[in-house]
Protein backbone atom coordinates (compact mmCIF):
# COMPACT_ATOMS: atom_id res chain seq x y z
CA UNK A 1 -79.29 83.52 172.06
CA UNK A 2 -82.23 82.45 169.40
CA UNK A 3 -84.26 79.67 169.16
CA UNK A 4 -86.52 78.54 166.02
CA UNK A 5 -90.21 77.72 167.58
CA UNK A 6 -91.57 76.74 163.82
CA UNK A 7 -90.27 75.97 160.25
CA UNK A 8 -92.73 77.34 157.33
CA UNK A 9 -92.85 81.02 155.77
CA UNK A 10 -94.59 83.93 157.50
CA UNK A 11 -98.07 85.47 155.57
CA UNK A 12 -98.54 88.58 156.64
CA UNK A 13 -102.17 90.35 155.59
CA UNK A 14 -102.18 93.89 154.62
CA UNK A 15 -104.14 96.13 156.89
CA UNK A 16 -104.84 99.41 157.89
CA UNK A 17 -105.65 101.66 161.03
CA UNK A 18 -106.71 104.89 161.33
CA UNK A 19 -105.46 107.05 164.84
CA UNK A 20 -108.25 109.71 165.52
CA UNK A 21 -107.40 112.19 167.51
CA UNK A 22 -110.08 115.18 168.51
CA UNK A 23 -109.79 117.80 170.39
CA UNK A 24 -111.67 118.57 173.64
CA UNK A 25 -114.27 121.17 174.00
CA UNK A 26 -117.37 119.59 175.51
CA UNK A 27 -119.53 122.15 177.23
CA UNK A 28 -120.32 121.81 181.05
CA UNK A 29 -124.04 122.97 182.27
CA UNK A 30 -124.82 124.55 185.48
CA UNK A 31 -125.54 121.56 187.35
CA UNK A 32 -122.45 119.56 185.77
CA UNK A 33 -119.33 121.49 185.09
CA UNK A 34 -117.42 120.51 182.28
CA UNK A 35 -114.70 118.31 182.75
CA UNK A 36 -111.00 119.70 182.90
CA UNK A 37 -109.34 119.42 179.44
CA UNK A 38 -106.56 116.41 179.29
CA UNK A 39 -103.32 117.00 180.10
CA UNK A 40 -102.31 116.56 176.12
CA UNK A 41 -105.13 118.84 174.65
CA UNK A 42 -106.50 115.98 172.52
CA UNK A 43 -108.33 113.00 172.64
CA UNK A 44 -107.81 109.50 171.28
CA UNK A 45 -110.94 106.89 169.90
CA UNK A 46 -110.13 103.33 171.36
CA UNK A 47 -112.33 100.77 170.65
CA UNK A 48 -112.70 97.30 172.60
CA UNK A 49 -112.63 94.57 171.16
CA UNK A 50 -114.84 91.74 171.73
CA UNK A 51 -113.51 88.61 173.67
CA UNK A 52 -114.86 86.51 171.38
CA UNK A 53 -112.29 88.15 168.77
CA UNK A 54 -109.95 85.17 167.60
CA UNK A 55 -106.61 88.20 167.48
CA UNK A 56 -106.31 90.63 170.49
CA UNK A 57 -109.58 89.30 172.41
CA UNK A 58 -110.40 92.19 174.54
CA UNK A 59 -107.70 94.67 173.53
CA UNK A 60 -108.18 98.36 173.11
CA UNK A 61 -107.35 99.30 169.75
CA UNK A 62 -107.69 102.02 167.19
CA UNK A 63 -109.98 101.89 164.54
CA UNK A 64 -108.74 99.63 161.55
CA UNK A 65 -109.15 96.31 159.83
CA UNK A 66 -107.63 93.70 156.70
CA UNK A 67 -107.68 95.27 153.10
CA UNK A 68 -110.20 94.30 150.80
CA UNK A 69 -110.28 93.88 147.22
CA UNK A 70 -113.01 96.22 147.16
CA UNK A 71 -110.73 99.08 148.39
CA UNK A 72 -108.64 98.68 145.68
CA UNK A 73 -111.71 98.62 142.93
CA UNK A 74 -111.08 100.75 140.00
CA UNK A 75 -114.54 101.70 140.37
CA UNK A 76 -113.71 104.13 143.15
CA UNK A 77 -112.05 106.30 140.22
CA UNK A 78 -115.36 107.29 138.87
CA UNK A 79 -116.43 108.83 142.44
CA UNK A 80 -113.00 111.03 142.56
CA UNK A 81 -113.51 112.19 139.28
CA UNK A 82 -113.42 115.06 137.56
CA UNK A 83 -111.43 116.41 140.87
CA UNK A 84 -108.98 113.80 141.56
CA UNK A 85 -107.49 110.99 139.87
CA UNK A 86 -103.96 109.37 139.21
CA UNK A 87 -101.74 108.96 139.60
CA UNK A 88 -102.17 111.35 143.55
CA UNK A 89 -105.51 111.73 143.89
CA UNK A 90 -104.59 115.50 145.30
CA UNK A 91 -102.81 113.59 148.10
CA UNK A 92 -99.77 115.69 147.03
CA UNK A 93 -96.14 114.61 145.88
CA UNK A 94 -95.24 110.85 146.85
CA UNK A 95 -93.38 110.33 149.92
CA UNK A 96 -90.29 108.90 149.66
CA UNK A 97 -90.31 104.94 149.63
CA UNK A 98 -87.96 103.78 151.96
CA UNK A 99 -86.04 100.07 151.89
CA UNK A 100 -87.64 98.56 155.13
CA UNK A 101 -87.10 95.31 156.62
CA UNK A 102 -88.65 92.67 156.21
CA UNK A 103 -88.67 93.28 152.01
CA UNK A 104 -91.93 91.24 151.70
CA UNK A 105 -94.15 90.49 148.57
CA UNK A 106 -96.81 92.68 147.30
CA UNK A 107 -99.74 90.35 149.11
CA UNK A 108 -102.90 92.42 149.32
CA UNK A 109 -105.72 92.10 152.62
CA UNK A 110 -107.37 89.23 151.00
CA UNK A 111 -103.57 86.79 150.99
CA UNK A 112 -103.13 86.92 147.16
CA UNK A 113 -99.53 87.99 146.14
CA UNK A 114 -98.78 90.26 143.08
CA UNK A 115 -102.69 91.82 143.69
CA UNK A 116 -103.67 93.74 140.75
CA UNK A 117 -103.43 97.99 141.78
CA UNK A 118 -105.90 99.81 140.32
CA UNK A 119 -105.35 102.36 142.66
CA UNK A 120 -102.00 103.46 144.48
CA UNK A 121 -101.31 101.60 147.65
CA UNK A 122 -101.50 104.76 149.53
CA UNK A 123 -104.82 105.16 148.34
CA UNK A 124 -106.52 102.05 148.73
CA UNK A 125 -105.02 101.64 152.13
CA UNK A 126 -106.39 105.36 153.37
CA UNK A 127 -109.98 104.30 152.00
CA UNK A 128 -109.64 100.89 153.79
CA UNK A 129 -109.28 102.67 157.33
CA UNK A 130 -112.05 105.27 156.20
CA UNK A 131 -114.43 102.04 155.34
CA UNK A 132 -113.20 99.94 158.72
CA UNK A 133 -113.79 102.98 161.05
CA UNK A 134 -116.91 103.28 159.53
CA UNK A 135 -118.09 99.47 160.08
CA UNK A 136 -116.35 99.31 163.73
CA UNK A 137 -117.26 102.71 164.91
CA UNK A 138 -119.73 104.30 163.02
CA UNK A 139 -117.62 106.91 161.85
CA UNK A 140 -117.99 108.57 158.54
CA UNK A 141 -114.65 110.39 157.84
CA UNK A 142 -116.13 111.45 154.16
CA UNK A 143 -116.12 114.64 152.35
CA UNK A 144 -118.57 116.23 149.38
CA UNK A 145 -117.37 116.14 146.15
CA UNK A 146 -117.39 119.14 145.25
CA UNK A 147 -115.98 120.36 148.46
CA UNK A 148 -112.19 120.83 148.14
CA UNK A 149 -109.42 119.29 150.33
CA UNK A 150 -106.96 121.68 151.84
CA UNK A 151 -105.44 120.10 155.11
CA UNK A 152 -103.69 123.03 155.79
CA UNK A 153 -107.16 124.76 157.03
CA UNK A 154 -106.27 122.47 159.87
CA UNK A 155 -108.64 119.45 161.91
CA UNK A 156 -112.04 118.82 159.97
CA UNK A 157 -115.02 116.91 160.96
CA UNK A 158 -116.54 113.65 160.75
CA UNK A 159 -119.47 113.70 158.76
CA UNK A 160 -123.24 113.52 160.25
CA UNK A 161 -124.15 109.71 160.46
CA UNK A 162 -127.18 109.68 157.71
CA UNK A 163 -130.55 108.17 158.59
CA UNK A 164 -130.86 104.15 158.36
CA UNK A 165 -127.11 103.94 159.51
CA UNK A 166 -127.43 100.42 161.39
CA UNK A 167 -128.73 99.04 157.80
CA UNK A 168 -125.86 100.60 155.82
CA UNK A 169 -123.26 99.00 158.25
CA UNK A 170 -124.67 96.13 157.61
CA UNK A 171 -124.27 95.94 154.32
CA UNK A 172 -121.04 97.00 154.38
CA UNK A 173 -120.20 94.08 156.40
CA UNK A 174 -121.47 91.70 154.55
CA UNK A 175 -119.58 92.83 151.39
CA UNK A 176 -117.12 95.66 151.40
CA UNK A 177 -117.75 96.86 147.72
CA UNK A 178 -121.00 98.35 149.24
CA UNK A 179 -119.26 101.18 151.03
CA UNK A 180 -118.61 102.55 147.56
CA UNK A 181 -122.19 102.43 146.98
CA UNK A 182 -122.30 104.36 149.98
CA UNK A 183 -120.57 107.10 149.65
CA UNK A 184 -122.16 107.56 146.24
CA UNK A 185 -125.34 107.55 148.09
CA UNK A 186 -123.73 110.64 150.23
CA UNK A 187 -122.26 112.19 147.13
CA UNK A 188 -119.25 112.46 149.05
CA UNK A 189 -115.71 110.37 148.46
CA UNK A 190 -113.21 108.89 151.74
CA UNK A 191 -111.37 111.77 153.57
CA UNK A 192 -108.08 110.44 152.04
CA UNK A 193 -106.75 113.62 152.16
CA UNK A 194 -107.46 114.05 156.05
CA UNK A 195 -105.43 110.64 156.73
CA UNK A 196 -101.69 111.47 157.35
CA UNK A 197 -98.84 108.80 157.74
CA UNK A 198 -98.29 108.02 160.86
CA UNK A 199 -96.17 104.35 161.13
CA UNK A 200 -96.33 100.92 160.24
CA UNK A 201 -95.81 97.81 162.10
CA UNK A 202 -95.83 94.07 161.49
CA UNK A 203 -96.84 91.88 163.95
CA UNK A 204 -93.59 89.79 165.33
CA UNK A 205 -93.80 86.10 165.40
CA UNK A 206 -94.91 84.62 169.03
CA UNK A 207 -95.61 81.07 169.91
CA UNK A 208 -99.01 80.27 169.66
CA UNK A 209 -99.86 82.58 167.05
CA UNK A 210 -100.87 82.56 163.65
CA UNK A 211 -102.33 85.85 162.62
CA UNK A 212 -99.92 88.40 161.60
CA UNK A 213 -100.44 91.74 159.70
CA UNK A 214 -98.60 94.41 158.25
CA UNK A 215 -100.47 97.51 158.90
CA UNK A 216 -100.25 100.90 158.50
CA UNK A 217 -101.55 102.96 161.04
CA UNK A 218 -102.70 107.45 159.64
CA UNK A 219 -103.19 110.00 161.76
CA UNK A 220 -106.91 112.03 161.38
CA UNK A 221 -107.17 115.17 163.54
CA UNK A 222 -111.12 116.39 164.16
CA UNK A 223 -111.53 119.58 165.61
CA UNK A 224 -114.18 117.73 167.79
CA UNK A 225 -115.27 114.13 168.69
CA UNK A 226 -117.67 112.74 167.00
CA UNK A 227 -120.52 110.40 167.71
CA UNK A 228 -119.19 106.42 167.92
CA UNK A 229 -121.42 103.57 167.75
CA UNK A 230 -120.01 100.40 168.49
CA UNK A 231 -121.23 97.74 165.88
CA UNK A 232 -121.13 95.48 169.28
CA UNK A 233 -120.05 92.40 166.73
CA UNK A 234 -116.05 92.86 166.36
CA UNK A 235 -116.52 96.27 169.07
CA UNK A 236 -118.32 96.09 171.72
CA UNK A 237 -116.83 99.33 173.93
CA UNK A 238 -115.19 102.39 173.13
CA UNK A 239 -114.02 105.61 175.19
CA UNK A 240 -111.81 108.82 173.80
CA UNK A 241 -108.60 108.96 176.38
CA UNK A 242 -106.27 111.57 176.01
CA UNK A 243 -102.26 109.81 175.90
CA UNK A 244 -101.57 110.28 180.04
CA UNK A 245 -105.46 108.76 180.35
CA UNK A 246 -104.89 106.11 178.38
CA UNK A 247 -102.19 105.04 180.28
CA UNK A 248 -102.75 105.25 183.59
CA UNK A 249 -106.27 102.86 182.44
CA UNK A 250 -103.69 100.71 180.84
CA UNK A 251 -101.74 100.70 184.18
CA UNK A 252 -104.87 100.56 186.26
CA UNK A 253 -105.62 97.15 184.37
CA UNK A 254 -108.82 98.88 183.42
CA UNK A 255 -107.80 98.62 179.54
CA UNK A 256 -105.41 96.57 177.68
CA UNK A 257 -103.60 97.73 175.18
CA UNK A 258 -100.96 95.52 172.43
CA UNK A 259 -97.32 96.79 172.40
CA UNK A 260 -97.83 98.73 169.04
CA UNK A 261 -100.59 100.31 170.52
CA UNK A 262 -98.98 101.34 173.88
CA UNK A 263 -95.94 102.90 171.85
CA UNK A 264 -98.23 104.91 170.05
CA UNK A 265 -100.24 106.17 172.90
CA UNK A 266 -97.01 106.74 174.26
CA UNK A 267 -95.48 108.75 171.34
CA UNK A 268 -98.53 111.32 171.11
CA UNK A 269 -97.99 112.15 174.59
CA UNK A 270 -95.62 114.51 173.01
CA UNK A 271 -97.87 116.70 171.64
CA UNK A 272 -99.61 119.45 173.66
CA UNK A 273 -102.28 120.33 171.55
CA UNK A 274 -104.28 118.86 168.98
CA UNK A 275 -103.01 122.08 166.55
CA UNK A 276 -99.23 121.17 167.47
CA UNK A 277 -100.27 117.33 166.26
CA UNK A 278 -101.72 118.41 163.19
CA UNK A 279 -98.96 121.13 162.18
CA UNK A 280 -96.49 118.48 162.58
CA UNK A 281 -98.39 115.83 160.22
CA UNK A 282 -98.38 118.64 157.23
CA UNK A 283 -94.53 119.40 158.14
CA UNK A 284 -93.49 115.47 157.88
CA UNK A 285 -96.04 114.78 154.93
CA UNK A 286 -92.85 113.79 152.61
CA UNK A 287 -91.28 111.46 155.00
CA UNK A 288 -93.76 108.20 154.33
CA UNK A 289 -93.59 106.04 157.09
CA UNK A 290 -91.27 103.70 158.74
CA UNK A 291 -92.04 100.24 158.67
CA UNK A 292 -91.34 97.63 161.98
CA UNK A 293 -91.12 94.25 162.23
CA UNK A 294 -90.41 93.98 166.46
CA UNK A 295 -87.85 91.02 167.23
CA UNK A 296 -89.20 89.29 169.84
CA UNK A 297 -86.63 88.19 173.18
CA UNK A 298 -87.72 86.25 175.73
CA UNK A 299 -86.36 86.41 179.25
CA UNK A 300 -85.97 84.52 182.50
CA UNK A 301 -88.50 86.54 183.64
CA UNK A 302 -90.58 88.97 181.03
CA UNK A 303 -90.08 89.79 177.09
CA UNK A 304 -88.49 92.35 175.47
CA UNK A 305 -89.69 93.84 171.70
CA UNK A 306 -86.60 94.80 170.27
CA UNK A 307 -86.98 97.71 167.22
CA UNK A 308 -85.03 99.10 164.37
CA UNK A 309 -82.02 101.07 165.75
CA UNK A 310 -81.30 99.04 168.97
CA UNK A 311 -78.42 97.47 169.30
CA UNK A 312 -79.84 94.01 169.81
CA UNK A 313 -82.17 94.01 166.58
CA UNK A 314 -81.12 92.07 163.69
CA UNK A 315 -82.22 92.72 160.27
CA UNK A 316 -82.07 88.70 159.45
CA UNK A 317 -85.34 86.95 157.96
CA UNK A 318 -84.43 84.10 160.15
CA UNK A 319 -86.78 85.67 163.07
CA UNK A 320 -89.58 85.90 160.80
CA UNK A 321 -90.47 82.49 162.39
CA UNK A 322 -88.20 82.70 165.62
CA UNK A 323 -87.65 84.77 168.13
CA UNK A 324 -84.73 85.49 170.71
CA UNK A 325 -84.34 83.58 173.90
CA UNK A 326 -81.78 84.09 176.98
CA UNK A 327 -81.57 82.58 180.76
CA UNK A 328 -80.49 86.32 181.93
CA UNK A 329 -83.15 88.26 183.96
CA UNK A 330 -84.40 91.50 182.11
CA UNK A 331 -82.74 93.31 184.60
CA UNK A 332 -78.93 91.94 183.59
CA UNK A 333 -79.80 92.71 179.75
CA UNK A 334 -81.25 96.30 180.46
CA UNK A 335 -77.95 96.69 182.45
CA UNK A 336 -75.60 95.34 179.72
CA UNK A 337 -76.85 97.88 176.84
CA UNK A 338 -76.67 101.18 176.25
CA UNK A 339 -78.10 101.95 172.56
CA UNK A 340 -82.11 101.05 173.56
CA UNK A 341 -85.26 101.17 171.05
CA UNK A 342 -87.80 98.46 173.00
CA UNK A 343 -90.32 98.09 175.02
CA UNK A 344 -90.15 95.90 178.11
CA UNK A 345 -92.82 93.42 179.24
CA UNK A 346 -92.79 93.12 182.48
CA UNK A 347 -96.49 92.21 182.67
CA UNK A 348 -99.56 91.85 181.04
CA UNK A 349 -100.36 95.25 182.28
CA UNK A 350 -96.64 96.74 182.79
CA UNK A 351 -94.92 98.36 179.77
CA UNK A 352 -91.72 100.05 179.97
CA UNK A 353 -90.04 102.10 176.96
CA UNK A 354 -86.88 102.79 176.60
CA UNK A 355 -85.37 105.01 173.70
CA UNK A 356 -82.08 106.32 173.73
CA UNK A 357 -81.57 106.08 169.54
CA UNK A 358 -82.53 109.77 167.25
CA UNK A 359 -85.60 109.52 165.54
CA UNK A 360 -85.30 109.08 161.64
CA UNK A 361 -87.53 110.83 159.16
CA UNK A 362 -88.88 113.93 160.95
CA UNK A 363 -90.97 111.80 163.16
CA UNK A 364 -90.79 111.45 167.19
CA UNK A 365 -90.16 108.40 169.40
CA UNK A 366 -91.80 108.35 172.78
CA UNK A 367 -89.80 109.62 175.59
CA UNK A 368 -88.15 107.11 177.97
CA UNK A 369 -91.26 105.60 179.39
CA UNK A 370 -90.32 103.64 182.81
CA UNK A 371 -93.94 103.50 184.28
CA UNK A 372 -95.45 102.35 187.61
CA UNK A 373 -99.12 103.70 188.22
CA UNK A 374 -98.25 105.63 190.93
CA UNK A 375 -95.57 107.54 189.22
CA UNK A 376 -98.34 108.96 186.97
């Protein structure tokens, strides 16, 4: 049950996304009490995008943007040093590299394949979400130089925006080499070591578009929220939600949020606190992280993203440019399987997950997620 939609190889652009999660401690005053803590502990940044955005117009989204060659530079080793250079930059032992599907070519942000690393992937990458929250949010996840990294102290904090911020971001916009110049300005280098693997997702073909991305998505814990400035060019809204609140805005068509992003939300609604999230970061720091490329299948009346591990999903390159296609209702295929890793679009606003496969790599999956708002 396939159909091809268009000939011609896929380009995926290498990108990067940074999930912060804060915890919740605001203080209340006598005349306004303080407002009760979410049901998860923690807090999520989402950002909206602008509608004028060419990919996800509108979409609430987590910090994170294409690589640039800039992130890569080889002049970044001269700001680590003497503390940290390669080949780990302190990041500790490598994780284990994985065989993923789709095996793809080493293309950087910028489209050109077999990019010159002067730095290792997992390092350019973590300072490419650092510079992109930066730019989209105003958020300076930084740390002196001379002040040691040791994650294990548990969530840190975003550093104090410094005076003549709206210029800087500017700057940065215009030409990406200049947050370098930035943090040398600060004396202090990316928070690389804050930035935990969290997943990685490539976005599955679809008729009618044309910009794809393979990105990874890190985990940052702050012990409290910090200060966001939209740059009101690519962002033009943000708000922190804990998982549940994020969802029911989802469901209350108040926010939309992409697949990917909805399974994430999702999957940190298993964590209670913001300590739990963080403990179990350091405990899966070896694992690396998986690597999707969601199989599209369309119905007679919805869509289905089909991932690793479900029965349906088919590790063929063929449905790098199609995607699945039946006449059966969603209802009759739901009803036909039994080993499930997908999310179900019912509607624009109407997600439902459905997980019956074991984790892999000491990481969660979100709990069978059959939603309707007022189930929440």
């Amino acid at each position: 049950m396939s159909g091809s939609l268009r000939p011609g190889p896929s380009r995926w652009r290498q990108a990067a996304s940074v999930l912060l999660a804060a915890g919740w401690t605001r203080p209340g005053t006598a005349t306004q009490p303080s407002p009760p803590p979410p049901a998860e502990g923690f807090r999520l940044l989402l950002l909206q995008r602008s509608g004028r955005q060419g990919f996800m117009p509108g979409a609430h989204v987590f910090p994170g943007g294409v690589l640039d060659a800039a992130d890569r530079s080889a002049d970044w080793l001269g700001l680590f040093a003497p503390h940290h250079g390669p080949p780990r930059f302190g990041l500790g032992p490598a994780p284990v590299r994985r065989a993923s599907f789709p095996s793809l070519p080493d293309v950087a942000g910028d489209g050109h394949a077999d990019a010159t690393w002067t730095l290792p992937e997992d390092v350019a990458f973590r300072i490419c979400a650092v510079r992109e929250a930066f730019e989209e949010a105003g958020v300076l996840l930084l740390r002196p130089r001379t002040s040691p990294p040791d994650p294990a102290s548990g969530p840190g904090l975003a550093l104090e925006p410094p005076p003549g911020l709206a210029a800087w971001r500017a700057r940065v916009r215009r030409d990406p080499s200049h947050f370098l110049r930035l943090c040398e300005h600060l004396d202090c280098t990316p928070d690389i070591w804050a930035l935990h693997d969290w997943s990685g997702w490539l976005t599955p073909f679809w008729r009618g578009g044309s910009r794809r991305f393979d990105t990874a998505f890190f985990l940052c814990c702050l012990r409290e929220p910090p200060p966001v400035y939209p740059d009101l060019a690519e962002v033009v809204g943000c708000q922190w939600s804990s998982p549940s609140e994020a969802t029911e805005s989802f469901l209350s068509k108040e926010i939309w949020l992409a697949p990917p992003q909805f399974y994430e939300v999702r999957r940190l609604a298993n964590f209670a606190s913001l300590s739990d999230l963080h403990r179990f970061c350091l405990d899966r720091a070896l694992e690396g992280l998986e690597r999707w490329l969601p199989i599209t299948l369309l119905t007679a009346d919805g869509a289905l993203q089909i991932l690793p591990g479900d029965e349906l999903y088919l590790e063929d390159s063929d449905f790098f440019e199609n995607l699945m296609s039946t006449e059966k209702k969603t209802e009759e295929i739901m009803k036909e399987g039994k080993q499930f890793h997908r999310i179900v679009i019912h509607s624009r606003h109407l997600y439902d997950i459905h997980v019956t496969v074991q984790s892999k790599y000491k990481h969660v999956y979100p709990k069978n997620s059959v939603l309707r708002k007022s189930h929440l």
